[in-house]
Protein backbone atom coordinates (compact mmCIF):
# COMPACT_ATOMS: atom_id res chain seq x y z
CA UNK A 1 -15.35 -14.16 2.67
CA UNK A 2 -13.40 -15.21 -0.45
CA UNK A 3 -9.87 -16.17 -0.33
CA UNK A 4 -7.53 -13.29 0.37
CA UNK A 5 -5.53 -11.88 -2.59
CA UNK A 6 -1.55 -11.63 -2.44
CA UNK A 7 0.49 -9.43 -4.45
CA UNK A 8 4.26 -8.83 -5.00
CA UNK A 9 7.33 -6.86 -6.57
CA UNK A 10 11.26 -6.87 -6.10
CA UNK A 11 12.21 -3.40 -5.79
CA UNK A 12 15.71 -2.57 -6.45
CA UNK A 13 16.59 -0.64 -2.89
CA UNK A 14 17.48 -1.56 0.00
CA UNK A 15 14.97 -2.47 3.07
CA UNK A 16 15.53 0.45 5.18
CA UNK A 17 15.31 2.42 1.91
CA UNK A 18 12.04 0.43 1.07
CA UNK A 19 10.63 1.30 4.89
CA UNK A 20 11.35 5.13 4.40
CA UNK A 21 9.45 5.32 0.96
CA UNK A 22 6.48 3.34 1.66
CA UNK A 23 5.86 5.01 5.13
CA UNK A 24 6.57 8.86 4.66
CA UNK A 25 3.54 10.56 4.01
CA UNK A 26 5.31 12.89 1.90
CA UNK A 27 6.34 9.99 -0.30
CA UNK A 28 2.96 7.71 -0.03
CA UNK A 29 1.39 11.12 -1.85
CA UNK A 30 3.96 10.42 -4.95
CA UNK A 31 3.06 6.83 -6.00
CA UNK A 32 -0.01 5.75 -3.99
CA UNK A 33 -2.38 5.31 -7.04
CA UNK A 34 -3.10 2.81 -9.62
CA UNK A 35 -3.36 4.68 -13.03
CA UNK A 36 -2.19 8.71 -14.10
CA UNK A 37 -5.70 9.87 -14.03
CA UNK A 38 -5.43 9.09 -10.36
CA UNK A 39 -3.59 10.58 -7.39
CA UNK A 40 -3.58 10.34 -3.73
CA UNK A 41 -3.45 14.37 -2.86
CA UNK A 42 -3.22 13.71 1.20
CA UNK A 43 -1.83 10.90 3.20
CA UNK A 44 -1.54 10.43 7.40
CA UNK A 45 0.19 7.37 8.77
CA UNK A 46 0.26 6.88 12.61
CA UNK A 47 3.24 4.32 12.13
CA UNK A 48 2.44 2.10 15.38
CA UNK A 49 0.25 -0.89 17.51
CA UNK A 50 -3.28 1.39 17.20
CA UNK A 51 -2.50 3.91 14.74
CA UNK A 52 -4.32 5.14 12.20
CA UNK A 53 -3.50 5.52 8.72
CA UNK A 54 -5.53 7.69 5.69
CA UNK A 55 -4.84 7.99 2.23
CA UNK A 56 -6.94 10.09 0.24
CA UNK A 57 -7.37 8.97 -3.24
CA UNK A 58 -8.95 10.94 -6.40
CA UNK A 59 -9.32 10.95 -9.54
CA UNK A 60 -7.73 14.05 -11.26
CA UNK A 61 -10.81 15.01 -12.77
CA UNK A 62 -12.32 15.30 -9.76
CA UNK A 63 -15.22 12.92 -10.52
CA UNK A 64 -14.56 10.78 -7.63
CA UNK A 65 -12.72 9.93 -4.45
CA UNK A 66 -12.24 7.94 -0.88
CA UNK A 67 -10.40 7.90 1.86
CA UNK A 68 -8.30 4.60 2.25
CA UNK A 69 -8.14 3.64 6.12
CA UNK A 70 -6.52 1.45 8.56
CA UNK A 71 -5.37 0.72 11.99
CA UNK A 72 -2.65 -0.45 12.80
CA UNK A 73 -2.18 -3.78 14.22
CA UNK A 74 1.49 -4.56 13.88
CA UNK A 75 4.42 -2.80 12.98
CA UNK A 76 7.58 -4.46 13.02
CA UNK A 77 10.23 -1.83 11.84
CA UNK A 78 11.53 -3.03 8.16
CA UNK A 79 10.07 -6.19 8.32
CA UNK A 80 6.01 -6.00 8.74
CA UNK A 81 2.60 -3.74 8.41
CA UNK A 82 -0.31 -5.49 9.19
CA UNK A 83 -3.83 -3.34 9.82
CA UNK A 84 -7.62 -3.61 9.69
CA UNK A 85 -9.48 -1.55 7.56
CA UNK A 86 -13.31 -0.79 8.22
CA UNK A 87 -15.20 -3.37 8.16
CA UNK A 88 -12.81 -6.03 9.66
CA UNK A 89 -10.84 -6.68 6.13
CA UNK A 90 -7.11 -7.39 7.25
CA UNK A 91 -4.12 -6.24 5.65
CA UNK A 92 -0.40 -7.82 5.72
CA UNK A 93 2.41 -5.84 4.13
CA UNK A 94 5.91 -7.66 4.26
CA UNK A 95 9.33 -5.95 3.33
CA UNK A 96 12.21 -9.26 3.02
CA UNK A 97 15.98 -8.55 2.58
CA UNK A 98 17.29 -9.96 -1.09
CA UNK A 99 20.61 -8.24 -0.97
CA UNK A 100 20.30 -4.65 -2.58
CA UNK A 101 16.69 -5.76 -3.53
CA UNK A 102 14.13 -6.09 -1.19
CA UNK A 103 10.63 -8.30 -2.04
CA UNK A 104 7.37 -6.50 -0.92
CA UNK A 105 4.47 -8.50 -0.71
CA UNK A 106 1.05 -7.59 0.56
CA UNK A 107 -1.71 -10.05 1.32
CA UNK A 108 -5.57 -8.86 1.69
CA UNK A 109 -8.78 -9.42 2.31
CA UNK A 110 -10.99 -8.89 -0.89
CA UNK A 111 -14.13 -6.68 -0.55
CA UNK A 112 -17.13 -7.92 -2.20
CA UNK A 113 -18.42 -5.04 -4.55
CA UNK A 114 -15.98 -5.20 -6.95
CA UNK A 115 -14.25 -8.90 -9.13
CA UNK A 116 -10.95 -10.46 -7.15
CA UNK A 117 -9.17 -10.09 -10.17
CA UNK A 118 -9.99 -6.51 -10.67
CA UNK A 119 -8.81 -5.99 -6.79
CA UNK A 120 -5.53 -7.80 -7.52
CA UNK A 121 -4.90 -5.45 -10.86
CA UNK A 122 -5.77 -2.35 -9.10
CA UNK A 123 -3.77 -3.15 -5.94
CA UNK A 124 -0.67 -4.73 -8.31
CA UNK A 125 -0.75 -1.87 -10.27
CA UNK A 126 -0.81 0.69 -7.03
CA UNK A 127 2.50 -1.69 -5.88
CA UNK A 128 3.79 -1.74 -9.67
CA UNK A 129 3.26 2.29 -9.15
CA UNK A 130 5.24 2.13 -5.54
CA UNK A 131 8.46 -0.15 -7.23
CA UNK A 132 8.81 2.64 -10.12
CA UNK A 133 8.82 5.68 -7.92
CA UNK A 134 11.11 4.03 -5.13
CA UNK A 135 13.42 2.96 -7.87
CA UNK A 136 13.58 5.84 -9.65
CA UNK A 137 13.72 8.70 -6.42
């Protein structure tokens, strides 16, 4: 497997403000997708040791879509998400305190059907998607 893939941004709220957005369903739905001709219409998250969570991505147009899906296997309350997708890929979400700002950074396992650095742009840009809406809600 190739070397995992970290991203980051500095999102002007607070951690516990951070937590709420990036958790909620209801929220996930508003900025889980990398470009406007995306969207992510459904979202589930089982917040806990064993749960599961599902985001359903599309593209507007209808042309295509997946179901993004994990289970849980850490969740440290403000601090930590780590899961497993299919497959055995691992993900590791962490949320750290920088004042009013918090620093979210996400480390991953890279698939191997698509170029690392296209991975990195489409998850930065899903992340870069997550620090506008929580900034701006």
């Amino acid at each position: 497997m190739s070397e995992r893939i970290a991203i980051e941004a500095v999102v002007n709220r607070t951690r516990s403000e951070i937590w709420s957005l990036f958790n909620v369903p209801e929220h996930i739905t508003q900025w889980n997708f990398a470009s406007d001709d995306w969207c992510c219409p459904r979202a589930e998250n089982d917040l806990r040791v064993g749960g599961r969570l599902c985001f359903r991505m599309e593209a507007k147009d209808g042309s295509f879509g997946f179901d993004f899906e994990g289970v849980y296997d850490q969740v440290a309350h403000e601090s930590k998400l780590a899961y497993t997708m299919p497959g055995g890929r691992k993900v590791e979400t962490s949320f750290e305190d920088l004042e009013e700002r918090t620093k979210v950074r996400t480390v991953f396992d890279p698939e191997t059907e698509n170029p690392v650095d296209m991975q990195r742009m489409g998850w930065q840009a899903i992340l870069d998607n997550f620090k506008k809406y929580a900034e701006s809600t």
